[in-house]
N, C-alpha and C. Protein backbone atom coordinates (compact mmCIF):
# COMPACT_ATOMS: atom_id res chain seq x y z
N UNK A 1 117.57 107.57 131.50
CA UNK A 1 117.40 108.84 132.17
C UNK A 1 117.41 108.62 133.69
N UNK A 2 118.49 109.50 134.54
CA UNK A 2 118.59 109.60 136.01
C UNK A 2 117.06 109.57 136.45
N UNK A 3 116.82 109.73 137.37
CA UNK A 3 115.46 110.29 138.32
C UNK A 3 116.17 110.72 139.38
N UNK A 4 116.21 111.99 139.48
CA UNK A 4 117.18 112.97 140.37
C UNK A 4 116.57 112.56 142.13
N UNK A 5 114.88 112.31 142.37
CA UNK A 5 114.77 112.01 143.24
C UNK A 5 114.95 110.48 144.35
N UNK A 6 116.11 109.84 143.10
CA UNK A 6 116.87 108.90 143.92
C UNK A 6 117.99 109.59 144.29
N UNK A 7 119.03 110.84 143.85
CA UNK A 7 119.99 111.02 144.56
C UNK A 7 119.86 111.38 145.99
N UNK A 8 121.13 111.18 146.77
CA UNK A 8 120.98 111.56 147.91
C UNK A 8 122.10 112.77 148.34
N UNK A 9 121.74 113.18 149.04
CA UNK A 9 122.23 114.45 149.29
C UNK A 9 123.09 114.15 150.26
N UNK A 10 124.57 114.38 150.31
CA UNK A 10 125.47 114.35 151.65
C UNK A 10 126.08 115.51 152.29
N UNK A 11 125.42 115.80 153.41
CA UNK A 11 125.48 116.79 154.39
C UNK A 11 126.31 116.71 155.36
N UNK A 12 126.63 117.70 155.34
CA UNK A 12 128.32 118.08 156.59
C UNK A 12 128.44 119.05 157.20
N UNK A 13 127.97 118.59 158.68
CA UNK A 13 128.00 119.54 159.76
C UNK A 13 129.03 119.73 160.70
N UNK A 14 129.06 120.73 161.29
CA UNK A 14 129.94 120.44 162.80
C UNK A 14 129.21 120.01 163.93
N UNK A 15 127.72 120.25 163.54
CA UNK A 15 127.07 119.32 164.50
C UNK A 15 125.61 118.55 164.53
N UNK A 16 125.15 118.40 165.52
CA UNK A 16 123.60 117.45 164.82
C UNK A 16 122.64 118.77 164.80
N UNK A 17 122.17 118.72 163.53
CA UNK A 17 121.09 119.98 163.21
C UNK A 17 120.11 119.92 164.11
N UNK A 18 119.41 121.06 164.51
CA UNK A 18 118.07 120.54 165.41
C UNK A 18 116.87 120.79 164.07
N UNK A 19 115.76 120.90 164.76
CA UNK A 19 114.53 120.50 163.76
C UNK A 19 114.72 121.65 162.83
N UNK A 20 114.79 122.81 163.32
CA UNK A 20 114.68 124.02 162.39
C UNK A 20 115.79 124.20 160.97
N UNK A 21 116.94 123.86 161.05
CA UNK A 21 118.31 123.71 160.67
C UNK A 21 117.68 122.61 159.35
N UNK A 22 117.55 121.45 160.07
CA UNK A 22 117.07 120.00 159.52
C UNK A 22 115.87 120.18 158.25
N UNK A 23 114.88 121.40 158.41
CA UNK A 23 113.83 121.43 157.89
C UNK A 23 114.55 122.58 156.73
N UNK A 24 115.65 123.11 157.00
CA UNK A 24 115.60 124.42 155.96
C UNK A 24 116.70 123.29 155.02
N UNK A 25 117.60 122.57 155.69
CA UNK A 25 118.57 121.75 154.75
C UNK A 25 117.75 121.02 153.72
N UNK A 26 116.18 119.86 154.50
CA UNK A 26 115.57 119.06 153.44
C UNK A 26 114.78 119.75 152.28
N UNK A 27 114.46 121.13 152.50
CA UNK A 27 113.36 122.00 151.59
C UNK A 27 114.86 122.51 150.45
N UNK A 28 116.28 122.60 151.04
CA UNK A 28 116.82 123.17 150.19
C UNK A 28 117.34 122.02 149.00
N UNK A 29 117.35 120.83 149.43
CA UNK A 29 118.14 119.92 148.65
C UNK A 29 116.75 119.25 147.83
N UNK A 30 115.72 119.33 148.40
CA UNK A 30 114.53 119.03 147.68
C UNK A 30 113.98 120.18 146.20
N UNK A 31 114.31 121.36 146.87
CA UNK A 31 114.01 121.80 145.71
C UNK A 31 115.13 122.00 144.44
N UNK A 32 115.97 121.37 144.74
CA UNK A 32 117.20 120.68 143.55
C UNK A 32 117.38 119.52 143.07
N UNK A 33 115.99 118.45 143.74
CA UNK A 33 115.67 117.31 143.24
C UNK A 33 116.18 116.30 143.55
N UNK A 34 116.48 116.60 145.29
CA UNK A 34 117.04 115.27 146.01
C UNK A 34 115.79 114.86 146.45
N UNK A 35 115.91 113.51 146.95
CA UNK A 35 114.85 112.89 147.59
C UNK A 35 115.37 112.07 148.70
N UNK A 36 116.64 112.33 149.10
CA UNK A 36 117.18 111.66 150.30
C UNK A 36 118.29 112.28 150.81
N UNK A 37 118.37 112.65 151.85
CA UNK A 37 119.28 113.53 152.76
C UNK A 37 120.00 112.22 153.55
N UNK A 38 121.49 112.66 153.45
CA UNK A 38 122.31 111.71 154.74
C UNK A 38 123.22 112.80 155.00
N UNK A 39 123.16 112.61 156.69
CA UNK A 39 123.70 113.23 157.17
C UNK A 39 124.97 113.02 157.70
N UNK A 40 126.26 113.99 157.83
CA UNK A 40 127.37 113.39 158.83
C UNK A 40 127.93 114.73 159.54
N UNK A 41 128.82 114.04 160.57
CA UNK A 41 129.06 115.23 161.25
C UNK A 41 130.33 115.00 161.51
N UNK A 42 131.21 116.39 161.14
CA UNK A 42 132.51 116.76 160.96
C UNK A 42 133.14 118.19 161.99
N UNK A 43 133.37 117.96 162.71
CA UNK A 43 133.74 119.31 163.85
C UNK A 43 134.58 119.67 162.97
N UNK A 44 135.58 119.54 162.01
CA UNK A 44 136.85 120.27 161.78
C UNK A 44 136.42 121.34 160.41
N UNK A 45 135.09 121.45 160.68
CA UNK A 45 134.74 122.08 159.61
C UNK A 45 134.22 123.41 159.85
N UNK A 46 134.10 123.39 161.73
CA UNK A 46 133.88 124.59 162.94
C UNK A 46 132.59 124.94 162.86
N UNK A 47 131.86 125.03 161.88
CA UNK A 47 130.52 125.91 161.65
C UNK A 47 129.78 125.74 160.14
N UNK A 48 128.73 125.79 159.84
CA UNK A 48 128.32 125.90 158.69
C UNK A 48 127.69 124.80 157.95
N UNK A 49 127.54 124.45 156.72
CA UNK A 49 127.17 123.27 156.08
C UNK A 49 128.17 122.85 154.57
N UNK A 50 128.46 121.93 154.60
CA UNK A 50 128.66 121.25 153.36
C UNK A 50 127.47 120.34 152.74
N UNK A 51 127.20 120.89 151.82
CA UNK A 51 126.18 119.82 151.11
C UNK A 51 127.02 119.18 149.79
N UNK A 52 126.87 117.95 149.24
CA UNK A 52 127.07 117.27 147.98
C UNK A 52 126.01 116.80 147.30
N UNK A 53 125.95 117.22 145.87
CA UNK A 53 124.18 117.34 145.16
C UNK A 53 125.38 116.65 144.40
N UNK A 54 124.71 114.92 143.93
CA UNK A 54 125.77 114.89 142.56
C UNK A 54 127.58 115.37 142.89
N UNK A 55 127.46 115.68 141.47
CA UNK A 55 128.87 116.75 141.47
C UNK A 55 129.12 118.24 141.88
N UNK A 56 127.65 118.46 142.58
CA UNK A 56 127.72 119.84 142.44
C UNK A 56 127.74 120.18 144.26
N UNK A 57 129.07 120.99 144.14
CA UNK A 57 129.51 121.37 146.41
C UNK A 57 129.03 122.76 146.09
N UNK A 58 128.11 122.48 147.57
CA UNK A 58 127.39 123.84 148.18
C UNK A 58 128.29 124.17 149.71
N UNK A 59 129.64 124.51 149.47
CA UNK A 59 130.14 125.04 150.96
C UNK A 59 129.90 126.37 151.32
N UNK A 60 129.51 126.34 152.61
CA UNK A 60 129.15 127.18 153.59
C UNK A 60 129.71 127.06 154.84
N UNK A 61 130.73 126.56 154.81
CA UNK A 61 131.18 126.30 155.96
C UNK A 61 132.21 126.86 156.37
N UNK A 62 132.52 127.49 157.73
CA UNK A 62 133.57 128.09 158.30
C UNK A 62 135.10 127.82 157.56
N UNK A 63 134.91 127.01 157.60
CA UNK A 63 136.65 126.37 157.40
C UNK A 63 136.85 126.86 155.97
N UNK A 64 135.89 127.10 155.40
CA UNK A 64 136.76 127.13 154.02
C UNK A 64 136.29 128.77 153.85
N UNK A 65 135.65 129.21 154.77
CA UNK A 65 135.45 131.27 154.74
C UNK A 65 137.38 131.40 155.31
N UNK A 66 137.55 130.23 156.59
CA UNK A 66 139.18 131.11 157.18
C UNK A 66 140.11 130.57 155.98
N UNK A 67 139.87 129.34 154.96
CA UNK A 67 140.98 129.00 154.29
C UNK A 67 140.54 130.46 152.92
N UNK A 68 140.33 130.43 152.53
CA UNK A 68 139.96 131.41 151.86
C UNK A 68 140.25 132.92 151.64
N UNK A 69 139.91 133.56 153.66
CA UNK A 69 140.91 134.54 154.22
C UNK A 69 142.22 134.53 153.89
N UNK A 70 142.50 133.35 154.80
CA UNK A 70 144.20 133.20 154.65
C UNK A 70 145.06 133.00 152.93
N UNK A 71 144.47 132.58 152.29
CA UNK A 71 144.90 132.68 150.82
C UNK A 71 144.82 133.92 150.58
N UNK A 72 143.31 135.10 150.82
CA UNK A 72 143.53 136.10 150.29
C UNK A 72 144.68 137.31 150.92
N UNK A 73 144.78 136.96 152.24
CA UNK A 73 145.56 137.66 153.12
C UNK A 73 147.57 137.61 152.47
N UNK A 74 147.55 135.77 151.93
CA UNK A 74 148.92 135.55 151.78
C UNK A 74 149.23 135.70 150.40
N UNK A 75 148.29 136.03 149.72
CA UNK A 75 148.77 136.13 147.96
C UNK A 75 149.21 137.29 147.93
């Protein structure tokens, strides 16, 4: 059996979170049973967060609200 509070959580910003940002990301991945946050930082992603739980993507991030637009705009 896993113990979920060894996974770690990989986070993707466009930039370095400050404390407030930092504190709502660790309460959110904690209460899904991470126990370790790593962070990285990705400008081409413009805004927002990518998190990776496991297999499971939490995007929130700009880039994929305009890729998204543009698919719905060109279908």
């Amino acid at each position: 059996m896993t113990n979920k509070n060894n996974i770690t959580a990989n986070v993707i910003l466009a930039r370095t979170p400050d404390a407030e940002t930092e504190a709502m990301i660790e309460k959110f991945v904690q209460e899904r049973g991470c126990g370790k946050v790593k962070y990285e930082i990705d400008k081409s992603i413009i805004g927002g967060v990518i998190i990776y739980i496991g297999d499971t993507v939490f995007d929130g991030s700009v880039r994929s609200r305009l890729d998204k637009i543009k698919s719905d705009v060109t279908a």
